[in-house]
Protein backbone atom coordinates (compact mmCIF):
# COMPACT_ATOMS: atom_id res chain seq x y z
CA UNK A 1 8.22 -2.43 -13.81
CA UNK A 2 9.55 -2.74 -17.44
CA UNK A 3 10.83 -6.35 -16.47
CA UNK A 4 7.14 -6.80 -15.26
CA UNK A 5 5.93 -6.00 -18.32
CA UNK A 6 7.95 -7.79 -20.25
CA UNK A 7 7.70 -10.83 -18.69
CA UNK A 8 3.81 -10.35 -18.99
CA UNK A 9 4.02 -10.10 -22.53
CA UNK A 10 6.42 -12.11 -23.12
CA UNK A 11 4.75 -15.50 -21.67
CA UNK A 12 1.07 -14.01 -23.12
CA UNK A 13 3.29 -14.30 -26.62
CA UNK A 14 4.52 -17.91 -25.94
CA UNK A 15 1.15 -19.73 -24.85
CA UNK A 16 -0.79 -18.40 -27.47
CA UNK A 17 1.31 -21.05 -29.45
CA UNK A 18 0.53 -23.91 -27.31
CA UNK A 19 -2.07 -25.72 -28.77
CA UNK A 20 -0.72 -25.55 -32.41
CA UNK A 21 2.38 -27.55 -30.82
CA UNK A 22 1.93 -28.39 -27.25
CA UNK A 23 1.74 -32.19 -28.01
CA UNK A 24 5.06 -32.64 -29.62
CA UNK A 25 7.46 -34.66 -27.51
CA UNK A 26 10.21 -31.56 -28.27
CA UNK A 27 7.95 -28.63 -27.40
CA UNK A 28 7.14 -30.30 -24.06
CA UNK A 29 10.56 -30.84 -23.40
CA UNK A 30 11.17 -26.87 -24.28
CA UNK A 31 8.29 -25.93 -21.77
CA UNK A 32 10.00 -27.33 -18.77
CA UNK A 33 13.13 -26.40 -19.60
CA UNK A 34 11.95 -22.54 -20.04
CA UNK A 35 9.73 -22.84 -16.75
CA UNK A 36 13.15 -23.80 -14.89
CA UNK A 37 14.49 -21.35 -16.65
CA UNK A 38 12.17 -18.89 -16.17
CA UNK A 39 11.97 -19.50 -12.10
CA UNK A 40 15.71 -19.44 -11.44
CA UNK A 41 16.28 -16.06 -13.14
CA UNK A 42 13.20 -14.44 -11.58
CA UNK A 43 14.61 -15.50 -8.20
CA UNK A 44 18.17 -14.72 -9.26
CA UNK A 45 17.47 -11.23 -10.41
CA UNK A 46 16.41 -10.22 -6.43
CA UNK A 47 20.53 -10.92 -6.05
CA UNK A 48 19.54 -13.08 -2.61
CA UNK A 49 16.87 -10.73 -1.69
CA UNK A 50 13.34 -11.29 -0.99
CA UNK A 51 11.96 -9.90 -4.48
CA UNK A 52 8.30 -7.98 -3.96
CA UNK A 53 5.66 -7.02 -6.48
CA UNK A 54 5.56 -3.62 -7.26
CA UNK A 55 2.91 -2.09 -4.44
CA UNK A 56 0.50 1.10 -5.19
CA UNK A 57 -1.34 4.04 -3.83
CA UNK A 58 -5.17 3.52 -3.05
CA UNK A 59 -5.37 6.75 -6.16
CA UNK A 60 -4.63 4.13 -8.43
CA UNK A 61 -6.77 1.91 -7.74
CA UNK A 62 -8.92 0.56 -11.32
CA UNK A 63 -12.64 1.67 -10.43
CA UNK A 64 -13.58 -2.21 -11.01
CA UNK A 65 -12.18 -5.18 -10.88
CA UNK A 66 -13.32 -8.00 -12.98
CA UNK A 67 -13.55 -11.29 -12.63
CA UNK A 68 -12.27 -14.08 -14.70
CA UNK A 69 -12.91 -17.71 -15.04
CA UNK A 70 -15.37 -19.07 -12.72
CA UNK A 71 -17.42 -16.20 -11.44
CA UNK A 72 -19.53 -17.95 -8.89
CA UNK A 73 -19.84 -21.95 -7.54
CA UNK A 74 -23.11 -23.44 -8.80
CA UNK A 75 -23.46 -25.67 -5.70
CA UNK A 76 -26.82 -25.50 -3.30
CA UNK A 77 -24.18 -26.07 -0.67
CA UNK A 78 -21.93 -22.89 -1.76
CA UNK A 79 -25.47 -20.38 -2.48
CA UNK A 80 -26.65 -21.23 1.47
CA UNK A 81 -23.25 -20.11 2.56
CA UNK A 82 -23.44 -17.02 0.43
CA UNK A 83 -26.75 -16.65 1.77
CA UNK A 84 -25.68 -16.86 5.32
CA UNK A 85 -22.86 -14.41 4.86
CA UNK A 86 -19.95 -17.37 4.46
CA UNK A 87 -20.33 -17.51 8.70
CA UNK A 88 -19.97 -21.42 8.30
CA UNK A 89 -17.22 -21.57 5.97
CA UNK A 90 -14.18 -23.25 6.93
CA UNK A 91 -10.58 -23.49 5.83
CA UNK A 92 -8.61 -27.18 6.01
CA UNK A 93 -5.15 -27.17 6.11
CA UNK A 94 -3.60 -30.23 6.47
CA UNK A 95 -1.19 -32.93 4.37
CA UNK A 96 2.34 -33.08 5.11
CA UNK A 97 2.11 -30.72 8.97
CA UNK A 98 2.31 -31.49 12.16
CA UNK A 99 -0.82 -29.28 13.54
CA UNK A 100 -3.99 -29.99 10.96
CA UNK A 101 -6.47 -27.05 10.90
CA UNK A 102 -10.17 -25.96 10.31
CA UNK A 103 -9.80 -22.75 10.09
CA UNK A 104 -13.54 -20.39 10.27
CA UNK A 105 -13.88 -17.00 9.13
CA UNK A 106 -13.52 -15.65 12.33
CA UNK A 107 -10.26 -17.28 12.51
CA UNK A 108 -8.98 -15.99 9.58
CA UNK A 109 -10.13 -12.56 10.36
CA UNK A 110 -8.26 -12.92 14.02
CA UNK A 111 -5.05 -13.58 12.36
CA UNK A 112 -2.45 -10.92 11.36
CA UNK A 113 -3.87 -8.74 8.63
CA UNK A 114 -1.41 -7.70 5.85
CA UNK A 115 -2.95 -5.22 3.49
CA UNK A 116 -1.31 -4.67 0.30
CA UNK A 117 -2.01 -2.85 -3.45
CA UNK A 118 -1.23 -4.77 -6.30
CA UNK A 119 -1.49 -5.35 -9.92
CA UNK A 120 -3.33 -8.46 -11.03
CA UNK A 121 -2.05 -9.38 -14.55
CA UNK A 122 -3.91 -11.78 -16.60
CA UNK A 123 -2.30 -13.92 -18.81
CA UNK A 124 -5.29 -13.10 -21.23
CA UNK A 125 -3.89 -9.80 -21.59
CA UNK A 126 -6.15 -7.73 -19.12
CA UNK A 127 -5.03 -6.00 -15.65
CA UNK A 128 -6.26 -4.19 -12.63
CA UNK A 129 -4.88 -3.32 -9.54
CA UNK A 130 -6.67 -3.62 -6.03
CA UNK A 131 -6.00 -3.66 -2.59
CA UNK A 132 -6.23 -6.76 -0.71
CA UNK A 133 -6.62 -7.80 2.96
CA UNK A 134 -6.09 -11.05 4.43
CA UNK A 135 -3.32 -13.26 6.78
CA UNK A 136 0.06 -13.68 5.41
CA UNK A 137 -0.04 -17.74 3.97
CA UNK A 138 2.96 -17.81 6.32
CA UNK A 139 1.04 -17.32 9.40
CA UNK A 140 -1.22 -19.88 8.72
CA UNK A 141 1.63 -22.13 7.99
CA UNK A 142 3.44 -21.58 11.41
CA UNK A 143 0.42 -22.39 13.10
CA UNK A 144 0.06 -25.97 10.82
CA UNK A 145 3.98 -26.61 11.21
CA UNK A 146 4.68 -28.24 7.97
CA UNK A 147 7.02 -30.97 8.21
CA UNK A 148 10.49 -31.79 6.93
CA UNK A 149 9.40 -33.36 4.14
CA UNK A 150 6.86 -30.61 2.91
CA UNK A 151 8.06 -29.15 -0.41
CA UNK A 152 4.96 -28.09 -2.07
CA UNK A 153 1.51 -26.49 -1.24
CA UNK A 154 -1.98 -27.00 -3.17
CA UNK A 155 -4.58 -24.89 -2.82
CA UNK A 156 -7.42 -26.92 -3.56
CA UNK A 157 -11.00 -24.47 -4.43
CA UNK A 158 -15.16 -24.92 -4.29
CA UNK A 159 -15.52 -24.15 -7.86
CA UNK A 160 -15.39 -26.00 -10.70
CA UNK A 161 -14.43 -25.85 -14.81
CA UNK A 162 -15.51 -27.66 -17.64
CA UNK A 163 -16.63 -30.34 -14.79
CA UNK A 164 -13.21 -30.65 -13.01
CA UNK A 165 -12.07 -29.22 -9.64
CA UNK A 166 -9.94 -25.48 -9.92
CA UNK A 167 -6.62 -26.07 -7.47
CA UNK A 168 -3.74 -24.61 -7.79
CA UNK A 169 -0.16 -24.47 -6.20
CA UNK A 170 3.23 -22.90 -5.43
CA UNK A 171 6.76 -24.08 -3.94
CA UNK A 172 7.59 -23.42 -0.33
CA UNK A 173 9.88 -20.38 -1.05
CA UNK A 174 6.58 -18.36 -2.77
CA UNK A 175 4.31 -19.77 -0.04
CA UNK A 176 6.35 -17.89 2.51
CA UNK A 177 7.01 -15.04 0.96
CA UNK A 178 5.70 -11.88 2.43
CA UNK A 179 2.97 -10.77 0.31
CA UNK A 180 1.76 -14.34 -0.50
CA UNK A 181 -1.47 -13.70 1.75
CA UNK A 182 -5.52 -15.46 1.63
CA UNK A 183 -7.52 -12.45 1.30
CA UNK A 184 -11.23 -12.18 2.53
CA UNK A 185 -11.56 -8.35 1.62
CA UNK A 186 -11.35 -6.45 -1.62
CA UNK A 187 -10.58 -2.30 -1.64
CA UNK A 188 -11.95 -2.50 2.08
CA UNK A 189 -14.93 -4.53 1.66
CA UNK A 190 -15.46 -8.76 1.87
CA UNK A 191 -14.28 -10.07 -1.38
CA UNK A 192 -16.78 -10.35 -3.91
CA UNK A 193 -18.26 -13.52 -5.15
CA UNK A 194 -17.18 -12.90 -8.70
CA UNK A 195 -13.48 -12.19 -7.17
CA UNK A 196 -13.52 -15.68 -4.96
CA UNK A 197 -15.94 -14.81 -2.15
CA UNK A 198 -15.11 -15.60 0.61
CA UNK A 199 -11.33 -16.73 0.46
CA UNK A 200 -8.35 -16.28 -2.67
CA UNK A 201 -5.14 -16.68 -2.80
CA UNK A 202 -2.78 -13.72 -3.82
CA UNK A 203 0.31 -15.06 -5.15
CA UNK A 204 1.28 -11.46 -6.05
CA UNK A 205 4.63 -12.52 -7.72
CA UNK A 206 2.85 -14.51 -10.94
CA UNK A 207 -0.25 -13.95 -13.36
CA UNK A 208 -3.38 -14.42 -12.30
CA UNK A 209 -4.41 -18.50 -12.79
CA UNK A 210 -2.11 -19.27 -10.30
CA UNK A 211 -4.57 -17.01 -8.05
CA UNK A 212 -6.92 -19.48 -6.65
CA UNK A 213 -10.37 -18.53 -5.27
CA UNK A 214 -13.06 -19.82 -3.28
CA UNK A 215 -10.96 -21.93 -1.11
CA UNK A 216 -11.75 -24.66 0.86
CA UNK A 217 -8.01 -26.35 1.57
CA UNK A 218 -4.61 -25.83 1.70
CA UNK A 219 -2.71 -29.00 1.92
CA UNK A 220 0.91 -29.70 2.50
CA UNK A 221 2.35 -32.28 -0.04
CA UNK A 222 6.20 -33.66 -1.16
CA UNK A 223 5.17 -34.35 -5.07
CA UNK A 224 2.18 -32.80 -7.41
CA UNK A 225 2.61 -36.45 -9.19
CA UNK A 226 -0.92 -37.66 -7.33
CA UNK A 227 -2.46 -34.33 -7.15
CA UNK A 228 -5.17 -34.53 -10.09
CA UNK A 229 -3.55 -34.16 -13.56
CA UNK A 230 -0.10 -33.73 -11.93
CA UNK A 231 1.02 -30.62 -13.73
CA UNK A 232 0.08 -28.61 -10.68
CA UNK A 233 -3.16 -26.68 -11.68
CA UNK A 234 -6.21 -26.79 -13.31
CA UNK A 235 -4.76 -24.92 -16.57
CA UNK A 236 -1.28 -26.40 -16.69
CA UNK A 237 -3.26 -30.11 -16.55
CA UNK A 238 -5.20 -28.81 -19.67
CA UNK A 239 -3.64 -25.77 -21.79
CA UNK A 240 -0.12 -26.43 -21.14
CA UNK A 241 0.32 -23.20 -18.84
CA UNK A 242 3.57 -22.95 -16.98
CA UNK A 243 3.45 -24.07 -13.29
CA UNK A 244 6.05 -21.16 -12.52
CA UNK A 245 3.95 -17.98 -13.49
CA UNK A 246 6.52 -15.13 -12.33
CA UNK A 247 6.03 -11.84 -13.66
C-alpha cells in the first residue's frame, strides 16, 4: 500500500509539470524513458508473480463514487439506449483475432462474473473505492482468439472530449491479468451513467484515465502508430500522460 501511494503521488507530482516543458525535444525523451522505466519495475517488483491491486471489504466501501471526465454521451443515439435500459447495446471485438465478436448485454452478463473491491485513484488527486462486477477481459479474449501477431488492445468508447473520441489501451500482459475485467455493475447495481453506463474497463493496476467507459469496441492491434494520435489514449495524445499508468 505505501508503494501504492507513492507511486500515486509521485506521477500526480511529475505531470503537473508537463505543460510548462512537455514540448522540449529532452523532456519527451525523459517521459519515455521513465514510462519504460516505470513499467519494468512495477512488473519486476511482483518477483515473477502475477502482481494484484490491493482488494477491500464491502465496510469500506466510499458512500459515493464520483465521476470524472465525461459524465454522460450527448448522442440521440446513446439517450434511446439509456432510455431502453442499454438492451440493444453491443460490444465489437475484433482487429488482430481469429473469432470477431458482437457481444450484447446479455452476453456479457452470461459470461464468468469476477467481482472485485478496489481503489480507483485519480491522477487528479481524488480516490474511492467500489466494488465492481463484470467478465474477466481474458474471457472475452479466449473466446475472440487473438492472433500471433496481437500485441496491444484499444478500447475504443461512445463518448467524446473537447470533440475527439475517448479510447484507451493496455499491453497484452495487463489485458490478461486477472482483475483486468469490463464491468456492467457498480456496488451491486448496473453501472451508473456518470461511472460509464453500461460498460468500463477496470484496469485495476493503473490510475484512473486509463479506465475507459462507455464502451463500444475492443480491438486487437500490433502498433498504436495508426490508432488516432498514436500515444495510446485520449490524454497521452493531448497532456502528455504516461501510456503505462501503474500504481
Amino acid at each position: 500500500m505505501r508503494r501504492r501511494n507513492f507511486l500515486v503521488a509521485a506521477g500526480a507530482t511529475f505531470l503537473t509539470g508537463c505543460s510548462k516543458i512537455g514540448d522540449t525535444e529532452w523532456f519527451a525523451k525523459l517521459v519515455d524513458g521513465a514510462e519504460n522505466w516505470h513499467r519494468g519495475l512495477h512488473r519486476a517488483l511482483g518477483g515473477g508473480r502475477i502482481t494484484m491491486a490491493p482488494e477491500y471489504e464491502i465496510a469500506d466501501i466510499s458512500p459515493f463514487f464520483r465521476g470524472n471526465g465525461s459524465q454522460s454521451v450527448d448522442t440521440d443515439a446513446y439517450r434511446a439506449s439509456e432510455a431502453a435500459g442499454f438492451a440493444d447495446w453491443q460490444l465489437t471485438v475484433d482487429g488482430l483475432v481469429a473469432n470477431s465478436l458482437t457481444l450484447s448485454m446479455d452476453d456479457i452478463r452470461a459470461l464468468p462474473q469476477r467481482t472485485q473491491i478496489t481503489r480507483h485513484d485519480c491522477v487528479e488527486g481524488w480516490s474511492a473505492i467500489g466494488q465492481w462486477t463484470g467478465p474477466q477481459l481474458s474471457q472475452i479474449l479466449l473466446a475472440a482468439q487473438p492472433t500471433d501477431a496481437a500485441k496491444l488492445v484499444v478500447f475504443h468508447c461512445a463518448d467524446t472530449l473537447g470533440g475527439s473520441q475517448y479510447y484507451e489501451s493496455c499491453d497484452m500482459d495487463d489485458a490478461y491479468h486477472p482483475q483486468t475485467i469490463v464491468a456492467h455493475a457498480l456496488n451491486g447495481e448496473p453501472l451508473p451513467v456518470r461511472n460509464g453506463a453500461p460498460l468500463r474497463l477496470r484496469l485495476e493496476r493503473q490510475l484512473g484515465y486509463k479506465h475507459a467507459k462507455y464502451l463500444t469496441r475492443i480491438e486487437l492491434v500490433d502498433s498504436l502508430d495508426a490508432i488516432y494520435g498514436g500515444l495510446g489514449g485520449y490524454w497521452e495524445d493531448r497532456s502528455g500522460y504516461q501510456w503505462y499508468a501503474g500504481i
